[in-house]
PDB file of N, CA and C in Angstrom:
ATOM      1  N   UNK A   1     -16.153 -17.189 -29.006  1.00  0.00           N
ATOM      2  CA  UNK A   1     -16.740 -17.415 -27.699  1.00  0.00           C
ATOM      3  C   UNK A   1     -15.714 -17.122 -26.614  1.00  0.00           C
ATOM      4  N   UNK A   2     -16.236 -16.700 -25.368  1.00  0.00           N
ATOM      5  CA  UNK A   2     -15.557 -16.822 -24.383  1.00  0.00           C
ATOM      6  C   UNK A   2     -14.624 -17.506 -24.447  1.00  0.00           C
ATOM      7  N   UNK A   3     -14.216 -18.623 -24.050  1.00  0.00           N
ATOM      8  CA  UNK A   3     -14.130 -20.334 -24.017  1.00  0.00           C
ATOM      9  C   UNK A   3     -12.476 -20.072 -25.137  1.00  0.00           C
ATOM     10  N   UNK A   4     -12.187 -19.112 -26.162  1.00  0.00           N
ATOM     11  CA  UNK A   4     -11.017 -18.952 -26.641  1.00  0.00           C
ATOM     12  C   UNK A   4     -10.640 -18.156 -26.389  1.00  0.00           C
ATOM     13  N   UNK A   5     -10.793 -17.226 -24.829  1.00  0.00           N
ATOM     14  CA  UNK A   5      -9.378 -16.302 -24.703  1.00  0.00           C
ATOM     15  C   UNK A   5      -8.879 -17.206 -23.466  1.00  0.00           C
ATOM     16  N   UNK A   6      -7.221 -16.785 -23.659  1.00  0.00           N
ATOM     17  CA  UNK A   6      -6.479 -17.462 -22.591  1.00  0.00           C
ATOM     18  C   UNK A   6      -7.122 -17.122 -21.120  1.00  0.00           C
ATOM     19  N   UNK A   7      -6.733 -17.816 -20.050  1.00  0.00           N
ATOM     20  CA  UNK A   7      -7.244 -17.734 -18.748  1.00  0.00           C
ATOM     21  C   UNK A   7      -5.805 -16.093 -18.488  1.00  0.00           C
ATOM     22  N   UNK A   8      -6.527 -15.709 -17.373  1.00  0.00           N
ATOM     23  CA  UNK A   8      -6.142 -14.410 -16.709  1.00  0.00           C
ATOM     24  C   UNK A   8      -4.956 -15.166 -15.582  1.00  0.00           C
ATOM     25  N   UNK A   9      -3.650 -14.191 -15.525  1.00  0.00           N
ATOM     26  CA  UNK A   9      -3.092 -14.715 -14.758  1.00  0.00           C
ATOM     27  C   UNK A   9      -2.945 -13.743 -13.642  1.00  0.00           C
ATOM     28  N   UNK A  10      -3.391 -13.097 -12.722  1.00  0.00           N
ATOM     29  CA  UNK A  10      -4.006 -12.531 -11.921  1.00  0.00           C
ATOM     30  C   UNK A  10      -3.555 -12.758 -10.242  1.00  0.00           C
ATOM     31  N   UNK A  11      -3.493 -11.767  -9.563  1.00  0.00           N
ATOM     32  CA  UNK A  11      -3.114 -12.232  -8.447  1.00  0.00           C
ATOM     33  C   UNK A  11      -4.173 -11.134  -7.614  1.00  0.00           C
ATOM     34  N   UNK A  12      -4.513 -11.441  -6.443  1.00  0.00           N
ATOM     35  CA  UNK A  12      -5.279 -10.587  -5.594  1.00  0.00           C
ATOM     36  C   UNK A  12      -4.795  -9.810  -4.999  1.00  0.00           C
ATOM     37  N   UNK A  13      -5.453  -8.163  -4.885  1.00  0.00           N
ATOM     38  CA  UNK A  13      -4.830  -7.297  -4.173  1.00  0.00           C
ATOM     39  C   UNK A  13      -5.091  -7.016  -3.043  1.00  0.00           C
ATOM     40  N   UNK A  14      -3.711  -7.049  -2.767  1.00  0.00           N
ATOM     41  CA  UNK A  14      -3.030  -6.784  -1.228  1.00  0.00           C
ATOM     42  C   UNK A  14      -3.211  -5.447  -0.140  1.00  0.00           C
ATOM     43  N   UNK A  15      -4.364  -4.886   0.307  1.00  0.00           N
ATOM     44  CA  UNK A  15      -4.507  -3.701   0.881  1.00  0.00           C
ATOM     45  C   UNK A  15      -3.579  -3.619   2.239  1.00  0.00           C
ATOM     46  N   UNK A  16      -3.140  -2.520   2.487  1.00  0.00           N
ATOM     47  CA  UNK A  16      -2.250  -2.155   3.561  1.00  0.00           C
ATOM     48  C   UNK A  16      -2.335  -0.427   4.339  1.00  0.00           C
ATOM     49  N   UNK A  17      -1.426  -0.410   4.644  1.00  0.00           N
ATOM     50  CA  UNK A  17      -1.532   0.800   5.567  1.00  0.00           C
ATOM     51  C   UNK A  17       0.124   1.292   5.811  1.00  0.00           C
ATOM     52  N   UNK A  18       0.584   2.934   6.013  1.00  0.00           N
ATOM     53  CA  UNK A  18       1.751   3.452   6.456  1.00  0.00           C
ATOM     54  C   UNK A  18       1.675   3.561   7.989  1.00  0.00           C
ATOM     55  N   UNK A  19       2.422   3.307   8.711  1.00  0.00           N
ATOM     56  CA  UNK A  19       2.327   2.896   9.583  1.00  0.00           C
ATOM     57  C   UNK A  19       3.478   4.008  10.271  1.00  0.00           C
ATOM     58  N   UNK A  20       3.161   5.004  11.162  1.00  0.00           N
ATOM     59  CA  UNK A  20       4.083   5.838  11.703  1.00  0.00           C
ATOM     60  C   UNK A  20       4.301   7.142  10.485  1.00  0.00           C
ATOM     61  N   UNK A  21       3.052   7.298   9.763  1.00  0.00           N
ATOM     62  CA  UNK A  21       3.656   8.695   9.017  1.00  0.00           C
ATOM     63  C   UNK A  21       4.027   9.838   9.394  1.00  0.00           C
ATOM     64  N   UNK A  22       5.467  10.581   8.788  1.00  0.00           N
ATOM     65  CA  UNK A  22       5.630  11.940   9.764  1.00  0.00           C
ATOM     66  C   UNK A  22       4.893  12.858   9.080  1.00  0.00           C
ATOM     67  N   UNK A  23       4.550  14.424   9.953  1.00  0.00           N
ATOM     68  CA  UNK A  23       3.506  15.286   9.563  1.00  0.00           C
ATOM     69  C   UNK A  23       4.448  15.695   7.894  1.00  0.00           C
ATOM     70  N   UNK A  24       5.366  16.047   7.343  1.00  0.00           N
ATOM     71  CA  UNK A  24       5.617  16.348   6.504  1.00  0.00           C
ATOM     72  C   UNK A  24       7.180  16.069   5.733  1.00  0.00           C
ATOM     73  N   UNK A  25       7.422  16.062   4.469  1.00  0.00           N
ATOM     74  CA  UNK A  25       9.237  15.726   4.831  1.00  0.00           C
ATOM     75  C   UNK A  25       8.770  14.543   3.780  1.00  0.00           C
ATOM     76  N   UNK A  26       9.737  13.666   4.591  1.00  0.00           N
ATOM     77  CA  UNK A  26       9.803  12.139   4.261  1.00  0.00           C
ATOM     78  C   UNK A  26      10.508  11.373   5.436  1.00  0.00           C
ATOM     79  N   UNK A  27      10.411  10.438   5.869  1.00  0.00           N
ATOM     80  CA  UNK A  27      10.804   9.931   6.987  1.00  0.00           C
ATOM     81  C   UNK A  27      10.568   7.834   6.676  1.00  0.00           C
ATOM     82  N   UNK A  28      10.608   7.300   7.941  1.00  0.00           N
ATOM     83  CA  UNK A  28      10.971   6.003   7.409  1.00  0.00           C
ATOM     84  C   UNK A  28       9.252   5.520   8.238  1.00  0.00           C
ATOM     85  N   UNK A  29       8.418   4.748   7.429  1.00  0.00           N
ATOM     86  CA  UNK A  29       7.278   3.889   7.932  1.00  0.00           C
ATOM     87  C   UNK A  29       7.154   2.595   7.535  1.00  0.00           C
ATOM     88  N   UNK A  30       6.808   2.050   8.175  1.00  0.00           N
ATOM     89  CA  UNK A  30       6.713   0.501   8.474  1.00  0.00           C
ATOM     90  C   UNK A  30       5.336   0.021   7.788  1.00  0.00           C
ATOM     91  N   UNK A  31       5.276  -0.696   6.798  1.00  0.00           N
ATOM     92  CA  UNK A  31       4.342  -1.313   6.038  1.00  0.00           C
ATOM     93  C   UNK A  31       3.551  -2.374   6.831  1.00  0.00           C
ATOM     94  N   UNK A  32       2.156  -2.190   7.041  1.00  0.00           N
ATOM     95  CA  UNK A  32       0.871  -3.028   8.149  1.00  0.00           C
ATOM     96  C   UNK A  32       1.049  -4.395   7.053  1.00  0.00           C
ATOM     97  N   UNK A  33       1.487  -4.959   6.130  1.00  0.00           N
ATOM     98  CA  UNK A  33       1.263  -5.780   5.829  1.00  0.00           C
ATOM     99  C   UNK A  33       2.580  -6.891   5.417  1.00  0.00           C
ATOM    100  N   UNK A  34       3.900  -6.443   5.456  1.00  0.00           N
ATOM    101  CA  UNK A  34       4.678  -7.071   5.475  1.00  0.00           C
ATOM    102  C   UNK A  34       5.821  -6.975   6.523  1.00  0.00           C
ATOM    103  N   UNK A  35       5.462  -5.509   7.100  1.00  0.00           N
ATOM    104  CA  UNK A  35       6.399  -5.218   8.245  1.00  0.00           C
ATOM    105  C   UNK A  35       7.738  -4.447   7.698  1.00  0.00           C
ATOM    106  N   UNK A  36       7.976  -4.422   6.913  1.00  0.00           N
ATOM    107  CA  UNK A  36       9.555  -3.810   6.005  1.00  0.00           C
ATOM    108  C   UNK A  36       9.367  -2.035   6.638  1.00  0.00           C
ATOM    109  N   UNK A  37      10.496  -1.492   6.321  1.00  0.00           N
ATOM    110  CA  UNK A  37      10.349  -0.321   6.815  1.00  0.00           C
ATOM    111  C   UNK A  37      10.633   0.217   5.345  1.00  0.00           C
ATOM    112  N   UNK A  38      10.580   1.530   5.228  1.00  0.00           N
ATOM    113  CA  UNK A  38      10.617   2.032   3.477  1.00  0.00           C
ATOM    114  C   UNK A  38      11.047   3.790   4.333  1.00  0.00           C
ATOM    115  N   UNK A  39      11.524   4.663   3.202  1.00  0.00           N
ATOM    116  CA  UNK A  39      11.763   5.745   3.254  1.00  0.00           C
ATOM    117  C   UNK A  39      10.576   6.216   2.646  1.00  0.00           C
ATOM    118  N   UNK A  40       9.682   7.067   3.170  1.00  0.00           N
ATOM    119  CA  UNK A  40       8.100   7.607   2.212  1.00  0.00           C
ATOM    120  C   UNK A  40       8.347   8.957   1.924  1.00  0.00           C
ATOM    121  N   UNK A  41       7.499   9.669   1.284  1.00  0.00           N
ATOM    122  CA  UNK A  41       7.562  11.280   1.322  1.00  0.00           C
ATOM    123  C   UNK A  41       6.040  11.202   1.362  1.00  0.00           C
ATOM    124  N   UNK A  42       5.674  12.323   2.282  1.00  0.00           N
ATOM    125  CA  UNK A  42       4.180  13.146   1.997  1.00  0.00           C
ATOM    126  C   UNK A  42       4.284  13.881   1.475  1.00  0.00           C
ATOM    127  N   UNK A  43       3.116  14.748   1.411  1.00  0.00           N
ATOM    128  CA  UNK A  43       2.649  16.139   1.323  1.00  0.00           C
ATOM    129  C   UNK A  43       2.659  16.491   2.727  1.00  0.00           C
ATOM    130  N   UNK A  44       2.342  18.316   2.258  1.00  0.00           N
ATOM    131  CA  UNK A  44       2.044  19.166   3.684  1.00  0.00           C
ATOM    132  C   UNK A  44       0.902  19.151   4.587  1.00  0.00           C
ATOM    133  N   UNK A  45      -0.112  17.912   4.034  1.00  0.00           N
ATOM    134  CA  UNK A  45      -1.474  17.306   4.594  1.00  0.00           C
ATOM    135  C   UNK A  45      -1.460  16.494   5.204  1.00  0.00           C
ATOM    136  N   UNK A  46       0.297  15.691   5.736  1.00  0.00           N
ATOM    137  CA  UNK A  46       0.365  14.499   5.703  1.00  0.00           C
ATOM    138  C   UNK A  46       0.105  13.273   5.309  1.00  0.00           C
ATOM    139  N   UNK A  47      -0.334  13.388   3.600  1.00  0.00           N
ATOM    140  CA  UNK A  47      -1.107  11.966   3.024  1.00  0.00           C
ATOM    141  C   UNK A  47       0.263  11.481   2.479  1.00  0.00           C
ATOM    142  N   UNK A  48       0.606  10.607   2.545  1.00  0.00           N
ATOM    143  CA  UNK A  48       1.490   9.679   2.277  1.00  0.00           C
ATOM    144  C   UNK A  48       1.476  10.046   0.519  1.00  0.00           C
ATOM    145  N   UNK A  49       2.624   9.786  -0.225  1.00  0.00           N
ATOM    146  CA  UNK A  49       2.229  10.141  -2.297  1.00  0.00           C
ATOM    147  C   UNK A  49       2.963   8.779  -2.728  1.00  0.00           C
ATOM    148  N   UNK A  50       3.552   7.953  -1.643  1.00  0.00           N
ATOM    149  CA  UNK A  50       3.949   6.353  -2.053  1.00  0.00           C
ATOM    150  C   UNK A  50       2.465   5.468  -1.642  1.00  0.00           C
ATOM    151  N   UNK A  51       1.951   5.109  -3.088  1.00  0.00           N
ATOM    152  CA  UNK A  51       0.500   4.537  -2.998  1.00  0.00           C
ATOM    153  C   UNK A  51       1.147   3.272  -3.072  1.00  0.00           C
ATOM    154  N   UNK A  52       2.076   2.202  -2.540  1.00  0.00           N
ATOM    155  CA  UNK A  52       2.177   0.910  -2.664  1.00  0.00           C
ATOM    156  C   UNK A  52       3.517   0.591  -2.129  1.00  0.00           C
ATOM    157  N   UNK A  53       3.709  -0.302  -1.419  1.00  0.00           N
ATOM    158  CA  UNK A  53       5.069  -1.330  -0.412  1.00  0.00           C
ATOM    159  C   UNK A  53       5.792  -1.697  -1.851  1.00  0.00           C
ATOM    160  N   UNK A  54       7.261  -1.068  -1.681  1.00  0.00           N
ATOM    161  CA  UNK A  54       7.827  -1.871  -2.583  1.00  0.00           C
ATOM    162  C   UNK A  54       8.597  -3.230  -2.577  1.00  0.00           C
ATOM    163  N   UNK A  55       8.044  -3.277  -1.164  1.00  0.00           N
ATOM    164  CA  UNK A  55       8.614  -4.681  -0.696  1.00  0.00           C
ATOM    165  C   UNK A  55       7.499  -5.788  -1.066  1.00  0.00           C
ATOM    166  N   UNK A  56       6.410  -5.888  -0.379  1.00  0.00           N
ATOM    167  CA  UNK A  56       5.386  -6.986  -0.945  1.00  0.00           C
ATOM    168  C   UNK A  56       4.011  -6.373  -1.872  1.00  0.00           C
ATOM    169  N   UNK A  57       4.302  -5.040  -2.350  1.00  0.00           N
ATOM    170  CA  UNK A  57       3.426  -4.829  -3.288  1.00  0.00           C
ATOM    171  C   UNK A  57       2.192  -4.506  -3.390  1.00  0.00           C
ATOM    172  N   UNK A  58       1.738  -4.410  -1.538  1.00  0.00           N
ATOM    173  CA  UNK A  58       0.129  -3.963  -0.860  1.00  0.00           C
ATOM    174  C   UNK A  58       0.142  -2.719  -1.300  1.00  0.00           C
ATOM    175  N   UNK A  59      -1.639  -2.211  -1.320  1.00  0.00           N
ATOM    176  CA  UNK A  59      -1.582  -1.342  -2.013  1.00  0.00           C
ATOM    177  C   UNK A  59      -1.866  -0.159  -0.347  1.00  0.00           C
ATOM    178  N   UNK A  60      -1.287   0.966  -0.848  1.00  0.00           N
ATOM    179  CA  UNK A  60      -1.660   1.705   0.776  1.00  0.00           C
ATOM    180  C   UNK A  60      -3.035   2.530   0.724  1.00  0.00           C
ATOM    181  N   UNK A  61      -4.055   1.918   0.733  1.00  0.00           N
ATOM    182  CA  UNK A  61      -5.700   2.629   0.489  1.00  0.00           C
ATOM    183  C   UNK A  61      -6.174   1.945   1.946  1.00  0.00           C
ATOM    184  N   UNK A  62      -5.118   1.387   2.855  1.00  0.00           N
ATOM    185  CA  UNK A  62      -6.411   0.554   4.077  1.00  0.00           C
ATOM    186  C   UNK A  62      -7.340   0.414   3.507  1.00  0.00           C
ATOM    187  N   UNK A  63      -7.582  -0.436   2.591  1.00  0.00           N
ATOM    188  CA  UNK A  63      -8.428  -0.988   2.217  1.00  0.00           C
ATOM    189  C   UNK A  63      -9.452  -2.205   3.342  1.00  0.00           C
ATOM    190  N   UNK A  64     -11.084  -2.090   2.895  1.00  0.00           N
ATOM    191  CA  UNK A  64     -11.165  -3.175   4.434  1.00  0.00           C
ATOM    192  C   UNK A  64     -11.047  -4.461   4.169  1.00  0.00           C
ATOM    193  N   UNK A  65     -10.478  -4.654   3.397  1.00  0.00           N
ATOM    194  CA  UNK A  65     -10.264  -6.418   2.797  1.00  0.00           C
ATOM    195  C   UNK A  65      -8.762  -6.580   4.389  1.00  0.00           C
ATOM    196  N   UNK A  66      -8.061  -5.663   4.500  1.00  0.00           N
ATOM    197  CA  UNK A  66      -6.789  -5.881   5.199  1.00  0.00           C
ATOM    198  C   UNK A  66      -5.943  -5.181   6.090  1.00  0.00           C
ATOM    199  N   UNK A  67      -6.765  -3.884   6.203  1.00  0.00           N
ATOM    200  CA  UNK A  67      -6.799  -3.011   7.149  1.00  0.00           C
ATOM    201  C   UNK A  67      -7.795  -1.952   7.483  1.00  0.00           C
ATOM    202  N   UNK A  68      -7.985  -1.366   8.982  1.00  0.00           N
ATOM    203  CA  UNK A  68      -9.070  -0.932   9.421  1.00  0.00           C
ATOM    204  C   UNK A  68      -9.225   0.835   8.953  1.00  0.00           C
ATOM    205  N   UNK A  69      -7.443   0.943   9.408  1.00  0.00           N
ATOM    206  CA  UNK A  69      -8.191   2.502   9.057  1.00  0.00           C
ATOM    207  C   UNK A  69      -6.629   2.768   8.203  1.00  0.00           C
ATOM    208  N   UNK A  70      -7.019   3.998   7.283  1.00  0.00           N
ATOM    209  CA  UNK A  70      -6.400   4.606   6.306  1.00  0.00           C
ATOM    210  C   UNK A  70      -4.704   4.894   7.307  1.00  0.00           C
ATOM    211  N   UNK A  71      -4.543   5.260   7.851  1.00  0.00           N
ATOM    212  CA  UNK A  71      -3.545   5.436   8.583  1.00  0.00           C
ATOM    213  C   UNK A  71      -3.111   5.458  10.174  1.00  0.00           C
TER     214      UNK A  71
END
């Protein structure tokens, strides 16, 4: 039954946003959800290819649980 697997130890995810991305390169942006600054790299589309803060672990999808828009 259910009732014998261990409980899930689980934490909720953290949606966020890059904040100041440059058009291409890598340059330094500021994480919408903990504030830390990070060194990122894009692409030549400017989409950010660091999908997550390695400081508090938000994920960068602006998600609408925690931010409005993708960038």
């Amino acid at each position: 039954t259910i009732s014998n697997f261990p409980a899930a130890d689980v934490a909720p995810v953290v949606h966020g946003r890059w904040i100041g991305i440059p058009l291409c390169g890598s340059d330094d942006c500021e994480c919408s959800k903990c504030g830390n600054w990070c060194n990122i790299h894009v692409n030549l589309c400017g989409e950010a290819i660091q999908e997550d803060c390695p400081y508090c672990g938000a994920k960068m999808d602006g998600g609408t649980s925690n931010a409005t828009t993708r960038w």
